[in-house]
Every structure is written in C-alpha cells, then in structure tokens.
C-alpha atoms as a PDB file:
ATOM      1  CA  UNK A   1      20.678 -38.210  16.732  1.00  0.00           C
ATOM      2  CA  UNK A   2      21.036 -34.787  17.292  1.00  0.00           C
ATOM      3  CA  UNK A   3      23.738 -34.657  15.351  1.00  0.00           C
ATOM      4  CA  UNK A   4      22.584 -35.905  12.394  1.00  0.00           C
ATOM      5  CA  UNK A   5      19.493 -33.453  12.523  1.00  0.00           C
ATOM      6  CA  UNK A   6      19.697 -30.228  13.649  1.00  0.00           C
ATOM      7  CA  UNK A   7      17.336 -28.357  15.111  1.00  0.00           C
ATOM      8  CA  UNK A   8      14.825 -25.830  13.909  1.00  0.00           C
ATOM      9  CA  UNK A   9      16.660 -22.903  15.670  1.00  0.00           C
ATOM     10  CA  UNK A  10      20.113 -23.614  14.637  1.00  0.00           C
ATOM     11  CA  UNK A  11      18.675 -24.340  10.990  1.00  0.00           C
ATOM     12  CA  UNK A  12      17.547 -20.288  11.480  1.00  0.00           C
ATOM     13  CA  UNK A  13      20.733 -19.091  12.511  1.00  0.00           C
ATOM     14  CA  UNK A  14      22.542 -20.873   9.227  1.00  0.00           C
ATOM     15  CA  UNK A  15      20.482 -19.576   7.180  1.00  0.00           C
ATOM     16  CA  UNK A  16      20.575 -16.202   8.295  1.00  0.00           C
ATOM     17  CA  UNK A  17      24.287 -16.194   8.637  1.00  0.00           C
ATOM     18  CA  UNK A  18      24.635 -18.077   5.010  1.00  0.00           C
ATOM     19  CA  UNK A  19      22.253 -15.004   3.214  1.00  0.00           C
ATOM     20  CA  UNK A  20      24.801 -12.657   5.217  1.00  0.00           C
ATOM     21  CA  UNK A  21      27.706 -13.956   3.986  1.00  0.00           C
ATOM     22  CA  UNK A  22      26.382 -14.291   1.017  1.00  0.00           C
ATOM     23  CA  UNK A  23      24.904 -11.210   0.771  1.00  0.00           C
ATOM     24  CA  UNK A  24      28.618  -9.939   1.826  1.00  0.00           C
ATOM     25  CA  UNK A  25      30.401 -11.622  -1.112  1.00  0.00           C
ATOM     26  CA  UNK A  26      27.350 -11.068  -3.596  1.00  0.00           C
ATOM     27  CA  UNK A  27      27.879  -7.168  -2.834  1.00  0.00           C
ATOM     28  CA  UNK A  28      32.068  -6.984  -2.196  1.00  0.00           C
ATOM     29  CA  UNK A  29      33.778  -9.983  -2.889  1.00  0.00           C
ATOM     30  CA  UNK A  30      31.864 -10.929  -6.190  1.00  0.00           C
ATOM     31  CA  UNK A  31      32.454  -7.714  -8.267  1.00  0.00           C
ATOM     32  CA  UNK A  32      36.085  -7.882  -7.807  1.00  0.00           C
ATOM     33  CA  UNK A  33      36.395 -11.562  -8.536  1.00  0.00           C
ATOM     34  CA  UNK A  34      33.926 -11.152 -11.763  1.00  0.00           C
ATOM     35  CA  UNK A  35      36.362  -8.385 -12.639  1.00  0.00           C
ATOM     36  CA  UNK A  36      39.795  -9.887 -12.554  1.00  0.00           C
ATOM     37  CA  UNK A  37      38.401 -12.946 -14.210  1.00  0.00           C
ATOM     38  CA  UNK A  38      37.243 -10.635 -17.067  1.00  0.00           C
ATOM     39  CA  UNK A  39      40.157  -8.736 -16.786  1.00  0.00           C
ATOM     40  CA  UNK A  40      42.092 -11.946 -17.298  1.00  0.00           C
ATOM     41  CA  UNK A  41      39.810 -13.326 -19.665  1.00  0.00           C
ATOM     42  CA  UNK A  42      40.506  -9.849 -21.908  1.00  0.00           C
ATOM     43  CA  UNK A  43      44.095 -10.213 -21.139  1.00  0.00           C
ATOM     44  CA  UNK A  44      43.940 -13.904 -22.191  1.00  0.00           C
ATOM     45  CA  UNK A  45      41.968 -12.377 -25.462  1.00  0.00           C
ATOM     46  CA  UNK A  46      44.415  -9.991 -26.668  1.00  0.00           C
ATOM     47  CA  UNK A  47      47.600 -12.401 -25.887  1.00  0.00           C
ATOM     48  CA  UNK A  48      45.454 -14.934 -28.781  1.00  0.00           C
ATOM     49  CA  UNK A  49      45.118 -11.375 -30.702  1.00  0.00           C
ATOM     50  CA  UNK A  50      48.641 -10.336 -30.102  1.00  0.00           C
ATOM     51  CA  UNK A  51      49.585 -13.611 -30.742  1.00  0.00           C
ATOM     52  CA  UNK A  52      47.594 -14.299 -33.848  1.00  0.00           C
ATOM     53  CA  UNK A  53      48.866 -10.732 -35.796  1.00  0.00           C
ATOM     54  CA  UNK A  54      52.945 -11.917 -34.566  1.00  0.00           C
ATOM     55  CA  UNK A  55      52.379 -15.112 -36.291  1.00  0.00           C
ATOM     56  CA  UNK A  56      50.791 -12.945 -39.453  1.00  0.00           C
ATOM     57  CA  UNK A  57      54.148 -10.866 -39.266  1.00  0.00           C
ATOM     58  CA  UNK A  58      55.618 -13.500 -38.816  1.00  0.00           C
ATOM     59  CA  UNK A  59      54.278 -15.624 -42.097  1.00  0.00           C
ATOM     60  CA  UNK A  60      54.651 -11.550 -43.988  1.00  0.00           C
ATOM     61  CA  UNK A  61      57.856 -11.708 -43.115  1.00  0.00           C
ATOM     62  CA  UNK A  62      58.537 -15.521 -44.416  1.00  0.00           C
ATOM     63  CA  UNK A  63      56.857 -14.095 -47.534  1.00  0.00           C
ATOM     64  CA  UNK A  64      58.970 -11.272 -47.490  1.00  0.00           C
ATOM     65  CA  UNK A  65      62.508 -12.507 -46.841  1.00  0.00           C
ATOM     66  CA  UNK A  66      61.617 -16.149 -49.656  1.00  0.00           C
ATOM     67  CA  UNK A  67      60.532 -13.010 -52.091  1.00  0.00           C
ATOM     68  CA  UNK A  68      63.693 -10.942 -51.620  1.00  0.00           C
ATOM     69  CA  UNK A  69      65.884 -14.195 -51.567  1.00  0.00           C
ATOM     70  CA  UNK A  70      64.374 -14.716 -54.968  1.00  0.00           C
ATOM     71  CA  UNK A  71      65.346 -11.481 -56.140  1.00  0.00           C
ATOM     72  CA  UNK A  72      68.906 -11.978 -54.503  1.00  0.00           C
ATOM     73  CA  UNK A  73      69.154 -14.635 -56.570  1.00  0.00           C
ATOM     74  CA  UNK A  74      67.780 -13.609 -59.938  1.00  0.00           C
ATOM     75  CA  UNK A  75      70.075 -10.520 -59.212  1.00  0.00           C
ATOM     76  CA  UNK A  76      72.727 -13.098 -59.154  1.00  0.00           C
ATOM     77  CA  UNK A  77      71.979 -15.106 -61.750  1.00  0.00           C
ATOM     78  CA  UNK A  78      71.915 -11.949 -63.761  1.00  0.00           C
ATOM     79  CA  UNK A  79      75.132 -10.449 -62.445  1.00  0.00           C
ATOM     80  CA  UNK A  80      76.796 -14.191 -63.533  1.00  0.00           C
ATOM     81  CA  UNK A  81      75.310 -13.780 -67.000  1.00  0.00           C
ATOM     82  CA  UNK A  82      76.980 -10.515 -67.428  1.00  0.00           C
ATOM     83  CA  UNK A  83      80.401 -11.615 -66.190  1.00  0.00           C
ATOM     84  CA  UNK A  84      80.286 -14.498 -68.254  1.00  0.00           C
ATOM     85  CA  UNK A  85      79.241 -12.083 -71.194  1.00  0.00           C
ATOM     86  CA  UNK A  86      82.436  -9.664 -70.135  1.00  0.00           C
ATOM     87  CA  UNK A  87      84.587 -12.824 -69.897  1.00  0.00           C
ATOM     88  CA  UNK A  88      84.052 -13.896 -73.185  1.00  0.00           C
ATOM     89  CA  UNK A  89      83.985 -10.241 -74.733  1.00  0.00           C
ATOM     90  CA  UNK A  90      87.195 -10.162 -73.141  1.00  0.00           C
ATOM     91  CA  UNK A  91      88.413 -13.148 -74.685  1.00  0.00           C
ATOM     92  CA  UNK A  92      87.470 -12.392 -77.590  1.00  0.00           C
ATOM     93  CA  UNK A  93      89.455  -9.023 -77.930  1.00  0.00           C
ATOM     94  CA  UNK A  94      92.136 -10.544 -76.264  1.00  0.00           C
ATOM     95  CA  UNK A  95      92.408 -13.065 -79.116  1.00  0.00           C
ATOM     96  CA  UNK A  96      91.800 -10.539 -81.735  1.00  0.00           C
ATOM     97  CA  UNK A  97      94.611  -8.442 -80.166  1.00  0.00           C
ATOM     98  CA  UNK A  98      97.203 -11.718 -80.311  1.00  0.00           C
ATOM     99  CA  UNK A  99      96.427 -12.392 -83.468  1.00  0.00           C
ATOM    100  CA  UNK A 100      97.093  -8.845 -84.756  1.00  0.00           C
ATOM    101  CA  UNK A 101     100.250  -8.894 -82.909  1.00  0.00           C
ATOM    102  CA  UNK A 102     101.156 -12.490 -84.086  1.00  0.00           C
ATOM    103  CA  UNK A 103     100.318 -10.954 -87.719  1.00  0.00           C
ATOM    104  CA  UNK A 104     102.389  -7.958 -87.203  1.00  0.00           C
ATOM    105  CA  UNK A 105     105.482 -10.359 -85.755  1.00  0.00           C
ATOM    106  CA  UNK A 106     105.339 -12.565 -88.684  1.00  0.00           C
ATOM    107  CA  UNK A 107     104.987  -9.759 -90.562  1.00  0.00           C
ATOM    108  CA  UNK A 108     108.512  -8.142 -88.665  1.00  0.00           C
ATOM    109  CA  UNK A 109     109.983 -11.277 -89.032  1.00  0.00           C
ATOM    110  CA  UNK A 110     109.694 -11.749 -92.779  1.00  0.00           C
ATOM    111  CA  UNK A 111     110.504  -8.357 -93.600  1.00  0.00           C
ATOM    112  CA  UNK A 112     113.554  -8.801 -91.102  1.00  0.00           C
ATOM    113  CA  UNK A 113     113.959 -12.386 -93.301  1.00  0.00           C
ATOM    114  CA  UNK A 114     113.936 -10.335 -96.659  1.00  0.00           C
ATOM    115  CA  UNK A 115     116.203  -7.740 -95.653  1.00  0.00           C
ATOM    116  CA  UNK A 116     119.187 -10.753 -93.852  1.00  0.00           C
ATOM    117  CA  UNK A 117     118.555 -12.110 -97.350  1.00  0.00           C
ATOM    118  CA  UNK A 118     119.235  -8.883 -99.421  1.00  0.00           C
ATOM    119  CA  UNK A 119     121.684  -7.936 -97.093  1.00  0.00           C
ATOM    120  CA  UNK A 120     123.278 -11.952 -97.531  1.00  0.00           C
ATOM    121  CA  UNK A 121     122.840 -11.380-101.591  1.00  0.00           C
ATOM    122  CA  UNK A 122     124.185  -8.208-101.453  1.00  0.00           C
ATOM    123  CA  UNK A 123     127.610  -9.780 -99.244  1.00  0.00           C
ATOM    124  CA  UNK A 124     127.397 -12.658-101.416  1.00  0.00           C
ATOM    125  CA  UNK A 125     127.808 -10.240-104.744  1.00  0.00           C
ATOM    126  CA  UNK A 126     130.565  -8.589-103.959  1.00  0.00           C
ATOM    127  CA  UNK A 127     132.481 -11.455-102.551  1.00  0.00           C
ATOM    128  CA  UNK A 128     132.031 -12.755-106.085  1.00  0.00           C
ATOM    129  CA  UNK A 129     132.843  -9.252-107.496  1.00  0.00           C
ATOM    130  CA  UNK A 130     135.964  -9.047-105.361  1.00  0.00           C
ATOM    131  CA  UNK A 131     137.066 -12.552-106.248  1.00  0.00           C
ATOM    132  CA  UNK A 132     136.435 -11.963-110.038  1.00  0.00           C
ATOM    133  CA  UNK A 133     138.439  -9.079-109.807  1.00  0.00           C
ATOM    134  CA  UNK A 134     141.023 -11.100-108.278  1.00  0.00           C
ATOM    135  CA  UNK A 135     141.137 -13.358-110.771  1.00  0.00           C
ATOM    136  CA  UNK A 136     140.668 -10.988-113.471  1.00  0.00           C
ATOM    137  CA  UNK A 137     143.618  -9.257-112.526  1.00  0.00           C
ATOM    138  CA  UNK A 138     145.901 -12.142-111.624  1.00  0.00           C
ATOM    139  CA  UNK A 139     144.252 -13.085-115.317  1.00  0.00           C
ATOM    140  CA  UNK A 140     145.314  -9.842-116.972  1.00  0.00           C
ATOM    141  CA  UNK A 141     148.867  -9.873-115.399  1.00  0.00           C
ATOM    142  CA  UNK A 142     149.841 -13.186-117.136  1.00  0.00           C
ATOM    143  CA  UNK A 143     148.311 -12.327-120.227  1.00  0.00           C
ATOM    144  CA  UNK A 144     149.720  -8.604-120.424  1.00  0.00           C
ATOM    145  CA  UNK A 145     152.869  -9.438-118.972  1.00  0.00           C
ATOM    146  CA  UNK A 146     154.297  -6.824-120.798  1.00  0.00           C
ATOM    147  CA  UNK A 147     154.035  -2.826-120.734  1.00  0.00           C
ATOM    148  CA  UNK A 148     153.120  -2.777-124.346  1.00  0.00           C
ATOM    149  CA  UNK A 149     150.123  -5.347-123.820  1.00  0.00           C
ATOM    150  CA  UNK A 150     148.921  -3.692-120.831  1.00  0.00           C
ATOM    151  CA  UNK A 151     148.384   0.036-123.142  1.00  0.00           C
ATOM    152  CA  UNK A 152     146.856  -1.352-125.963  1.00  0.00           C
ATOM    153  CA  UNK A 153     144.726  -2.945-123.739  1.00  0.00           C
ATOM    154  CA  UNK A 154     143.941   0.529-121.623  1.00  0.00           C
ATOM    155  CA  UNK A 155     143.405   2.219-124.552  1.00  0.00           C
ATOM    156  CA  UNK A 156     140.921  -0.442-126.006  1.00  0.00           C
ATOM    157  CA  UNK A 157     138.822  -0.405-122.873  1.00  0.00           C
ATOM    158  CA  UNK A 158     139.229   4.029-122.920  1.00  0.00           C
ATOM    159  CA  UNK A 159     137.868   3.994-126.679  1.00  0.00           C
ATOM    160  CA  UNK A 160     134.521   1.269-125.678  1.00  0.00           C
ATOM    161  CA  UNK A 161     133.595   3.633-122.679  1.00  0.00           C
ATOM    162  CA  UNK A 162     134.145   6.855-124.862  1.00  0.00           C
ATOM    163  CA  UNK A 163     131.819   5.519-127.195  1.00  0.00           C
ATOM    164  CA  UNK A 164     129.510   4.176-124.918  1.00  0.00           C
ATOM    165  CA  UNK A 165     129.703   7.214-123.168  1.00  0.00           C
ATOM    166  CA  UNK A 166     128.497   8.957-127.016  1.00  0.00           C
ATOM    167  CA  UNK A 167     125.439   7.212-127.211  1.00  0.00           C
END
C-alpha cells in the first residue's frame, strides 16, 4: 500500500520540486509561450484584416469592372447608333447622287434621241429633195424635149426670181 499512498516526505519533495518547476516555467518558459501565442493570435488578426480589406478590393473592383462594362457598352451602343446614322446618311446621298445621274442620262439620252431624229429628218428631207429633183428633171426633159421649150421655160423661172428678188 505504499504505493498507493505516499509518504509525508516524498509528498515534500514533489511539492517542492513541482513550485520549482513551476516557478521555472512561470518565470522563462511562460513569457515566451504567452508571446508567440499573441504573436500568432495578432498574426491570425491581421490575416482576417488583410483578408477582410482583399475581399473589399475585391467587391470595389467587381463594382468597378460591372460599372466600366456598362460604359463599354453604352459606348457601344452609341458608336452602333452613329454608324447606323452614317449608313443611312450614306444611303441616302448615294441615292440622291443615282438619281441625279439617272436624270442627267435620261436627260443625255433624249437629247441624243432628238438630235438621231433631226439628224434622221434632216436625211430623210433631202432624200425626198434629191428624188424630187430626180423626177422633176426626168419630168422637165419629156415635157421640154425641145431647145425652144427648155428657154422659155428658163426665162419664165429668171423673170419670177427677179421679181421676187424686187420685193
């Protein structure tokens, strides 16, 4: 039973060697391990700090980049707008422009039309002029088959443009 309970002397010599260690670690072993665990405990702290302002950043930045992808956009919306307005601006004169040169070809082509037709009117008179000459002179030689015919004939002719000529 000894064992089990010690005696009063060894009971002494625990106790005195317990208060020495303790004293021991109370004094040199204590302050350092009170002072990493703080110093972990402040590292620990600013990490959650650290960590807290990245994810602030982080939801500027989400803030930041959804506001400048709205801007991207309106600026393309915007930039769409005016091409469509230069597209049809351009269409626009570029219909203007065919039809003044579609006015300007008819316009060619029916002066061109009037001028074939003078020019066809014109051909077409003096085919008849040449062909009533023709005939007016195969005319005149079988009724002025004679010399005497064809000078009082002359002369007739001579005395109309003299008086014409008079007046």
């Amino acid at each position: 039973m000894s064992l089990i309970t010690p005696d009063l002397g060894l009971l002494f010599w625990m106790l005195v060697i317990f208060v020495t260690v303790f004293a021991i670690l109370a004094k040199f072993a204590w302050p350092v391990i009170t002072g990493m665990i703080e110093e972990r405990n402040k590292y620990i702290e600013d990490s959650i700090q650290s960590a807290k302002e990245a994810n602030q950043q982080l939801s500027n930045l989400k803030l930041e980049a959804e506001k400048m992808q709205k801007e991207a956009n309106n600026e393309k919306m915007s930039i769409v707008r005016e091409a469509q307005t230069v597209k049809e601006k351009i269409i626009s004169e570029a219909k203007k422009e065919a039809e003044v040169e579609a006015a300007k070809l008819i316009e060619n082509a029916k002066a061109s039309i009037e001028q074939e037709k003078l020019n066809a009117l014109k051909d077409i008179r003096k085919e008849v002029i040449e062909m009533s000459l023709e005939i007016s002179a195969k005319l005149l030689q079988k009724q002025l088959a004679s010399n005497a015919d064809q000078e009082a004939f002359i002369n007739q002719e001579l005395d109309k443009y003299n008086a014409i000529k008079k007046q």
